[in-house]
Protein backbone atom coordinates (compact mmCIF):
# COMPACT_ATOMS: atom_id res chain seq x y z
CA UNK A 1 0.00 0.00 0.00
CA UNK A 2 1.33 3.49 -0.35
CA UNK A 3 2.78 5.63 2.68
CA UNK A 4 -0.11 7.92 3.81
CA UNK A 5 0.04 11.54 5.59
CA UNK A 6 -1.10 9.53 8.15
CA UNK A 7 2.02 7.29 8.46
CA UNK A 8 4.35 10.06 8.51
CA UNK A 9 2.38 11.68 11.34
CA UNK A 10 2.62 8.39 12.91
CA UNK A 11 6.31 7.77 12.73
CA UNK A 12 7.21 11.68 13.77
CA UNK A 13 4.64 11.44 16.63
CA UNK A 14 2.56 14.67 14.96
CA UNK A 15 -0.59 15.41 13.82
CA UNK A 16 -1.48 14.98 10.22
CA UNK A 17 -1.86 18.74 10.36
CA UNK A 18 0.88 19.29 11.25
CA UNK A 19 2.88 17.46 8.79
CA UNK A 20 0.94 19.35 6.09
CA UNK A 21 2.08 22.35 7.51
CA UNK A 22 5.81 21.43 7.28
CA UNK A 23 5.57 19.50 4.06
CA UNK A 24 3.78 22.31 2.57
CA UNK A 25 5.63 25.38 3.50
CA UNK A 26 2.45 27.13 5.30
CA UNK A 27 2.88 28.09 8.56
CA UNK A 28 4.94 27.94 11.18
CA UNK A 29 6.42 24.33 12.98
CA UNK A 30 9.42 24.02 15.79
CA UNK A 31 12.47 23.39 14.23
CA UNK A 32 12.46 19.57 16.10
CA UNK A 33 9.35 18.93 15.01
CA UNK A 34 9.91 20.06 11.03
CA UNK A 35 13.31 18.03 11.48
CA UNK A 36 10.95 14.96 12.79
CA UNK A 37 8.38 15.44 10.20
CA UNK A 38 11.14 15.87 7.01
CA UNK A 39 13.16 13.25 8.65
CA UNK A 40 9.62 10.71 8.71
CA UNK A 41 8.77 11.66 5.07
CA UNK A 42 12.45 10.88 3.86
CA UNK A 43 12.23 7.63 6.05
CA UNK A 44 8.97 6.73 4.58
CA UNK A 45 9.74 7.57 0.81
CA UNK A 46 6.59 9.82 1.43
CA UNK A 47 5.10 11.56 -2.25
CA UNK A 48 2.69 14.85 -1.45
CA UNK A 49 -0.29 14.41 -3.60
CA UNK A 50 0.63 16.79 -5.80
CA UNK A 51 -3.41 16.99 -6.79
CA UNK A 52 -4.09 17.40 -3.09
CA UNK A 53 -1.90 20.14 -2.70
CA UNK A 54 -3.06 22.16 -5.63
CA UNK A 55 -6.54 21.77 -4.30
CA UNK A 56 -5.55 23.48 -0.91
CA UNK A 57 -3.47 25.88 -2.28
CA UNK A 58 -5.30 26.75 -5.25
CA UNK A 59 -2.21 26.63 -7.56
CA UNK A 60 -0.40 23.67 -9.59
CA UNK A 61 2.68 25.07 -9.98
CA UNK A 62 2.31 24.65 -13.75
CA UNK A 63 2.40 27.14 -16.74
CA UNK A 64 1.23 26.49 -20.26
CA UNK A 65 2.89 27.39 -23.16
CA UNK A 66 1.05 27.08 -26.77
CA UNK A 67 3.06 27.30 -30.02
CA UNK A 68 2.16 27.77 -33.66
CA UNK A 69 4.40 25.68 -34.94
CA UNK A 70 6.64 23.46 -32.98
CA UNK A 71 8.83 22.54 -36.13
CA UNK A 72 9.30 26.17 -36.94
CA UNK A 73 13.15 26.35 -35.43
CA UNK A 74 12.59 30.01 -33.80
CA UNK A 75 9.70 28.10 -31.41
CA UNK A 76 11.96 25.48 -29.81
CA UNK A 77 14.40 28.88 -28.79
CA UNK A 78 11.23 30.62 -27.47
CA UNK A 79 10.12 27.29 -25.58
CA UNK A 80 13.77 26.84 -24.07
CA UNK A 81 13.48 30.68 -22.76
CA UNK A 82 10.20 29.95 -21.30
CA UNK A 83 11.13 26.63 -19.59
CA UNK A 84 14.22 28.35 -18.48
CA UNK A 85 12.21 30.87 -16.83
CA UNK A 86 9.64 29.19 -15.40
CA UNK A 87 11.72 26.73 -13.96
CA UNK A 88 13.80 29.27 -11.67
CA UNK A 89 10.17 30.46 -10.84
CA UNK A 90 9.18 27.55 -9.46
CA UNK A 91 6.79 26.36 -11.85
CA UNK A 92 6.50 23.23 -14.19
CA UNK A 93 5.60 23.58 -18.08
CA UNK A 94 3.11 22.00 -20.02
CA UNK A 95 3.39 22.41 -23.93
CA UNK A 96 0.91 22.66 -26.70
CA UNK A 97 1.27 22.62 -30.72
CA UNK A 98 -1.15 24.41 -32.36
CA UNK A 99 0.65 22.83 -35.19
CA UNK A 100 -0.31 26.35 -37.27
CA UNK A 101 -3.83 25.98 -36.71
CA UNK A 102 -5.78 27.98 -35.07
CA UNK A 103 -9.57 25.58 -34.30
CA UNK A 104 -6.51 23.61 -32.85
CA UNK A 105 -4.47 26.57 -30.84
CA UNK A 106 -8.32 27.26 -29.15
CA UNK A 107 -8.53 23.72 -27.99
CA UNK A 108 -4.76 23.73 -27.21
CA UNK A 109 -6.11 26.60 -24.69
CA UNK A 110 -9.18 24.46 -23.35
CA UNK A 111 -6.85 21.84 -22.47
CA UNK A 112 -4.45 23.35 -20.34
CA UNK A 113 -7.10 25.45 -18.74
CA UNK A 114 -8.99 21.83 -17.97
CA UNK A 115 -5.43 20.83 -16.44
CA UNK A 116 -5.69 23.73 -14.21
CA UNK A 117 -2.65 25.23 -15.14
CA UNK A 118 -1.70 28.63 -13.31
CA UNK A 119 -1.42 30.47 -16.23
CA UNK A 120 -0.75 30.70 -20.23
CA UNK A 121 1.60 31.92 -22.40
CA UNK A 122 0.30 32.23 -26.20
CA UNK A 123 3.05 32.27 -28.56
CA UNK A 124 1.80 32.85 -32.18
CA UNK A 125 1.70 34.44 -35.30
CA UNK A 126 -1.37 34.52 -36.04
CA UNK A 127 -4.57 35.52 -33.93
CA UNK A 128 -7.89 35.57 -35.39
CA UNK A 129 -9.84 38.41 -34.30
CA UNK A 130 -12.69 36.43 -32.85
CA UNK A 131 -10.07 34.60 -31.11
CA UNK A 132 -8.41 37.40 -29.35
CA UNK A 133 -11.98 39.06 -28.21
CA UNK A 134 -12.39 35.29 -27.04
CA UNK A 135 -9.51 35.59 -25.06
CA UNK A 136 -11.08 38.13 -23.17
CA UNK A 137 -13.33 36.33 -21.32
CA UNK A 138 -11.05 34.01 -20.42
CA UNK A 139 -10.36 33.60 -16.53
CA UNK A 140 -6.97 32.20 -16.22
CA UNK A 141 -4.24 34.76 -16.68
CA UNK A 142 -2.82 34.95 -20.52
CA UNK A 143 0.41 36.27 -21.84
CA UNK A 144 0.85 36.93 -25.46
CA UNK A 145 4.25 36.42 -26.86
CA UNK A 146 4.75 37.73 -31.20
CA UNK A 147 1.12 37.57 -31.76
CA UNK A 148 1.97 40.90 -33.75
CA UNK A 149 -1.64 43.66 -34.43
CA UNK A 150 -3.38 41.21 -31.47
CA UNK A 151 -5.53 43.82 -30.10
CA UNK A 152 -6.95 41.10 -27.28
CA UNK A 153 -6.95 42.76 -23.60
CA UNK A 154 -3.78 40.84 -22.48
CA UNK A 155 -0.13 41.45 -21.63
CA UNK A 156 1.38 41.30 -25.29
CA UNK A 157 5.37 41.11 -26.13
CA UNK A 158 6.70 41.16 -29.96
CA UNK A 159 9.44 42.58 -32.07
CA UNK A 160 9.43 45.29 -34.17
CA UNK A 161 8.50 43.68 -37.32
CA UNK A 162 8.00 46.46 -39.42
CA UNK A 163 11.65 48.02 -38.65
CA UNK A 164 13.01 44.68 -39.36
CA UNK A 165 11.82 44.78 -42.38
CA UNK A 166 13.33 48.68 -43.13
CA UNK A 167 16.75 47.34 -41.75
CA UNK A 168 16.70 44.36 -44.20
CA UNK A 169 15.56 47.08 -46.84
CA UNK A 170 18.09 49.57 -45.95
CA UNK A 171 20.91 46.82 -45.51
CA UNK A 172 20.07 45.77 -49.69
CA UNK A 173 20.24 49.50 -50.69
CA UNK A 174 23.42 50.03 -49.21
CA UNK A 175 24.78 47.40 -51.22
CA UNK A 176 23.24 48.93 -54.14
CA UNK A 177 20.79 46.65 -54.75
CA UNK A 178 17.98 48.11 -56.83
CA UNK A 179 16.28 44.97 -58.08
CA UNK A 180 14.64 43.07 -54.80
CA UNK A 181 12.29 40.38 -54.11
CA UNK A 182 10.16 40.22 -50.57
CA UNK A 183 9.27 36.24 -50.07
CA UNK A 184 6.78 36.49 -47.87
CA UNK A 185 4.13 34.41 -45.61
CA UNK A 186 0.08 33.83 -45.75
CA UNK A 187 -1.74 37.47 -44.46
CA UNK A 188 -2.77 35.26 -41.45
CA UNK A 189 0.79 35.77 -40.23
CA UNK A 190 0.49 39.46 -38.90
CA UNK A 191 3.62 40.03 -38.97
CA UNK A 192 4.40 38.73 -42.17
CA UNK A 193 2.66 41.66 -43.13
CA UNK A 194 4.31 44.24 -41.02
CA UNK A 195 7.58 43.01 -42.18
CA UNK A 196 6.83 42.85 -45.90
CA UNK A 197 5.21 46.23 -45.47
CA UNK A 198 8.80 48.01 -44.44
CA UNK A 199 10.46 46.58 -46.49
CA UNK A 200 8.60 47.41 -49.40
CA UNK A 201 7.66 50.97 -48.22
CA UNK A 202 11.44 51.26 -47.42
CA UNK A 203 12.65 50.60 -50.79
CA UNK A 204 9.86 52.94 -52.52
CA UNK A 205 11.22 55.62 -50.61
CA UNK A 206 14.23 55.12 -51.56
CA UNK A 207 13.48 55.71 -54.97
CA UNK A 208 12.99 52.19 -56.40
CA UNK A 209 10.22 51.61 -58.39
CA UNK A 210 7.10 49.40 -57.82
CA UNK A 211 7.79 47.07 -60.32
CA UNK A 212 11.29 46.22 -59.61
CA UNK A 213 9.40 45.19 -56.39
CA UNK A 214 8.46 41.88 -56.17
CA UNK A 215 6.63 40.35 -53.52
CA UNK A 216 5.82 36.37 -53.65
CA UNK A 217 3.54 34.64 -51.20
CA UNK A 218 4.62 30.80 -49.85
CA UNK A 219 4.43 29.26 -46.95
CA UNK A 220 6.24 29.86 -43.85
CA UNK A 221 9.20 26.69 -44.31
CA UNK A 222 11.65 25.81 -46.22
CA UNK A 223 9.58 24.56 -48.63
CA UNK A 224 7.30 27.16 -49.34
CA UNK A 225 10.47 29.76 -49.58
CA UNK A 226 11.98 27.45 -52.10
CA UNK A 227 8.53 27.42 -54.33
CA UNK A 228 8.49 31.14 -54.21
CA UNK A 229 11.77 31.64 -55.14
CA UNK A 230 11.28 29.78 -58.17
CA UNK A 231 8.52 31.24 -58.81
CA UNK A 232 10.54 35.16 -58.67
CA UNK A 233 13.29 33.77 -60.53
CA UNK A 234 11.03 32.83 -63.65
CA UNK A 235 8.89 36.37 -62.91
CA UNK A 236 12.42 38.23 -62.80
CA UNK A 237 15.45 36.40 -63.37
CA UNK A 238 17.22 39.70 -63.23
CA UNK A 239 16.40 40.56 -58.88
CA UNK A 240 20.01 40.57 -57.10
CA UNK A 241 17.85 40.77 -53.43
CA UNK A 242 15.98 38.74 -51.22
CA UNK A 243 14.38 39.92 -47.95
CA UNK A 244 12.27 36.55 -46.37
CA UNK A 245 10.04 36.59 -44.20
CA UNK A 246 11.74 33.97 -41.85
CA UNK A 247 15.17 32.19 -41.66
CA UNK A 248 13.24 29.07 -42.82
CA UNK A 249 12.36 30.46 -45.68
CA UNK A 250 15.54 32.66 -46.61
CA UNK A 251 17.53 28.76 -46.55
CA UNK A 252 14.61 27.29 -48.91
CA UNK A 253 15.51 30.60 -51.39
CA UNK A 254 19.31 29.89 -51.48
CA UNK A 255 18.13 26.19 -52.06
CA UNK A 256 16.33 27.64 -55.21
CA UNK A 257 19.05 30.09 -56.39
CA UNK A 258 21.64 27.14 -56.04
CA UNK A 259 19.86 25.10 -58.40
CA UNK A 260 19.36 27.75 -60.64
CA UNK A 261 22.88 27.70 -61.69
CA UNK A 262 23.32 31.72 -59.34
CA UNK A 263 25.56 31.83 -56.71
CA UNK A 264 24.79 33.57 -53.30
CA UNK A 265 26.12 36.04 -52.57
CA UNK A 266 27.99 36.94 -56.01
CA UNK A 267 24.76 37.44 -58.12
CA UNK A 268 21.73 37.25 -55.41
CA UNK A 269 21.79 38.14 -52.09
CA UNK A 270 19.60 37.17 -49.59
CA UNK A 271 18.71 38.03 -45.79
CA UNK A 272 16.31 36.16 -43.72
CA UNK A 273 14.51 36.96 -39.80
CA UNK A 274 14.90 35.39 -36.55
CA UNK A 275 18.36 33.83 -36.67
CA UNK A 276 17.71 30.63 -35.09
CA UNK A 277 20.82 28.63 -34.88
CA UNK A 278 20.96 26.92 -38.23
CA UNK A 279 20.89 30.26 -39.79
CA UNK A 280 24.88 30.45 -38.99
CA UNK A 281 25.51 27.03 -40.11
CA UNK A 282 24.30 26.71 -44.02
CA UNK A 283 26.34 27.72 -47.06
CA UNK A 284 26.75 30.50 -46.96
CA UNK A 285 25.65 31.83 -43.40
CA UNK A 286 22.66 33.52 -43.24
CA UNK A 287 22.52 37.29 -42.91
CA UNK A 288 19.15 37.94 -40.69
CA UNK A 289 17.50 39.97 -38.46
CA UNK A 290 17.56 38.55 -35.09
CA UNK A 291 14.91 38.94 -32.74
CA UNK A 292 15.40 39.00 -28.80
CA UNK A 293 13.86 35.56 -28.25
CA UNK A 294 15.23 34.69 -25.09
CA UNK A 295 14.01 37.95 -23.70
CA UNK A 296 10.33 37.81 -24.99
CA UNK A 297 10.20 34.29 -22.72
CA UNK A 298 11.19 35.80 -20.05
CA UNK A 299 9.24 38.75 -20.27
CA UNK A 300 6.00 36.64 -20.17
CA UNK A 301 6.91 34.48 -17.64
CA UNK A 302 7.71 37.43 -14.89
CA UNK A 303 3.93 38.88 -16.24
CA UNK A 304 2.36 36.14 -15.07
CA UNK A 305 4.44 35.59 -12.07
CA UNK A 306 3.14 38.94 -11.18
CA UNK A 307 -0.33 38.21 -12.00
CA UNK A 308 -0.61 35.24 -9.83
CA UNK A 309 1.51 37.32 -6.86
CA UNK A 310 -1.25 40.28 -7.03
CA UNK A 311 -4.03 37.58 -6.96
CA UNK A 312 -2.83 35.61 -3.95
CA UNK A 313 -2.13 38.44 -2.27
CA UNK A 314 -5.87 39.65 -2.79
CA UNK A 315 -4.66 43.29 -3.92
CA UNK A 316 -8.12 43.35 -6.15
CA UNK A 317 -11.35 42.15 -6.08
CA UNK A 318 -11.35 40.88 -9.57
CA UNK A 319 -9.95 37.96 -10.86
CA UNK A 320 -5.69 38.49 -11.34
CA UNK A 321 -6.60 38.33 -15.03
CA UNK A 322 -9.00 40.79 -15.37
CA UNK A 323 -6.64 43.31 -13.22
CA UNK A 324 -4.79 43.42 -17.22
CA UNK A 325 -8.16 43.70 -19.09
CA UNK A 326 -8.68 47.47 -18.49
CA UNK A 327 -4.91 48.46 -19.16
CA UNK A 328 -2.84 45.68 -20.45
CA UNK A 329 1.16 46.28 -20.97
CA UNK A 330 2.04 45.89 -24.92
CA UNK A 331 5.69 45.93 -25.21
CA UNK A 332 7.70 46.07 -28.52
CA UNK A 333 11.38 44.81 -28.45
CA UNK A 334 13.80 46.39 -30.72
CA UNK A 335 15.73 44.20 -33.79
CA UNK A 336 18.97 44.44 -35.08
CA UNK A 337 20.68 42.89 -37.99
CA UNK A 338 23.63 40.46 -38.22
CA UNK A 339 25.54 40.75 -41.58
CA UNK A 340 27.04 37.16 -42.35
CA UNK A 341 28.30 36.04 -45.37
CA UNK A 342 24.15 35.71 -47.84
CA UNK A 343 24.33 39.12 -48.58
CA UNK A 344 26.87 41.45 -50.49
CA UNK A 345 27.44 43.90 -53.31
CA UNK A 346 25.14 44.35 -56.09
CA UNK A 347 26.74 42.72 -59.21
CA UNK A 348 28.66 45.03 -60.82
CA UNK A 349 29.23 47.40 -57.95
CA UNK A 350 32.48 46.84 -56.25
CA UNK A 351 32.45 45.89 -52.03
């Protein structure tokens, strides 16, 4: 039979309130009698029920953390920042794949909220807009991490899509590019959008015309950014620039160049965003805009850190959640570029 409560109150001569005290953390015991009581438990091989103990203290310990896209390379980064995080905090993770569907990322939600998890973290790039008014009648505290134009009444962290896309613009003029292809994702992705958007309202004021823009939709993979760089290299064999709209699909275009017979970076250059790892290990490295991933996970997990604290510590009368509803903190993290070897001179200009 399993050890009880009971038996360890037994052996350590104590009250099964007592040993709940000790074995929880709440309250005070006598330093004998905790030694006793820890000594029993360790004696016993005694297991809190972990179910038992949420019940009493109205907390599992446990965050949730739903993804678009687990196979997307800049997600396992974000997850590793959020585990990291909520870890030191204290608190266990449970993860969810919306596997880049959103009926799915709603049940994904149902779920952990079912599981009684302490709180969410909603990592996306996409966020319907019945979805994100949806979100705001949900109870358990949320956290929104690159769910870019999400106007839902939650705590919201992303980058600044739109200036990564300038600084991947203004990184191509430079070179004296003047001829430049924008591979972007579905309009779903919000901030495939924003991205697209400076770049191409970057290079227009720069004086380039519209239709040595081109701008090719594909999905958001390798895959797709090899399709549509086929497709802009039989449009326009004569672009020298590509701006992606992810890493992924920056390493699908220099698949597509490569078999075209071109050479990267000697007659097309190309720049992707997020610089996951692999971006600094294909041929050549990847020159990207790299997004403060690490940062955004930890950003969320102190948010809801701090709204469990306020609600345990009854600061409102409302729901921790709904403390965020009537002013809730949208923070946009700066991006920066890192030049590798994908992008250089315009042909015909010298370096």
């Amino acid at each position: 039979m399993p050890v009880t409560i009971a038996d360890v109150a037994r052996l350590a001569g104590v009250s099964t309130a007592t040993v709940s005290r000790v074995l929880t953390g709440i309250g005070r015991a006598r330093p004998d009698t905790h030694e006793r009581v820890v000594a029993a438990a360790a004696e016993l091989d005694y297991r809190p029920s972990g179910i038992a103990r949420s019940l009493k203290l109205r907390t599992t310990q446990t965050l949730g953390l739903i993804v678009t896209d687990i196979e997307n390379p800049f997600f396992p980064e974000l997850v590793r920042a959020v585990e990291n995080a909520a870890r030191e905090a204290g608190f266990a993770l449970l993860l969810c794949n919306a596997a880049d569907d959103p009926e799915r990322e709603v049940s994904s939600l149902d779920l952990l909220i079912e599981r009684r998890v302490d709180g969410v973290i909603i990592a996306a790039s996409s966020l319907p807009a019945d979805h994100a008014a949806w979100l705001g009648s949900i109870t358990v505290p949320v956290v929104l991490v690159n769910c870019a134009g999400s106007d839902a009444p939650r705590p919201a962290i992303r980058s600044d899509n739109v200036r990564g896309g300038e600084i991947a613009a203004e990184h191509l003029l430079s070179l004296g590019h003047r001829r430049v292809a924008i591979l972007t994702a579905p309009p779903r992705n919000w901030d495939a959008v924003d991205r697209a958007g400076g770049a191409r309202s970057t290079l227009l004021s720069a004086g380039i015309a519209a239709d040595a823009i081109v701008v090719e939709r594909g999905t958001a993979e390798v895959a797709g950014g090899e399709a549509a760089m086929a497709v802009v290299l039989e449009r326009d064999p004569d672009v020298t620039g590509i701006i992606a709209y992810n890493d992924q699909m920056a390493i699908g275009a220099l698949r597509a160049i490569r078999a075209s017979g071109r050479r990267v970076p000697a007659d097309i250059s190309v720049i992707g965003f997020d610089d996951v790892r692999l971006a600094g290990y294909v041929a050549p490295p990847l020159t990207t805009i790299v997004q403060a991933t690490a940062e955004m996970g930890r950003w969320a997990v102190e948010r809801l850190r701090e709204l469990l604290a306020a609600g345990r510590a009854g600061r409102a009368a409302e729901p921790a959640s709904a403390q965020l509803v009537a002013s809730p903190e949208h923070v946009v993290l700066p991006v920066r570029l890192v030049i590798r070897d994908s992008s250089g001179p315009a042909p015909g200009r010298n370096p």
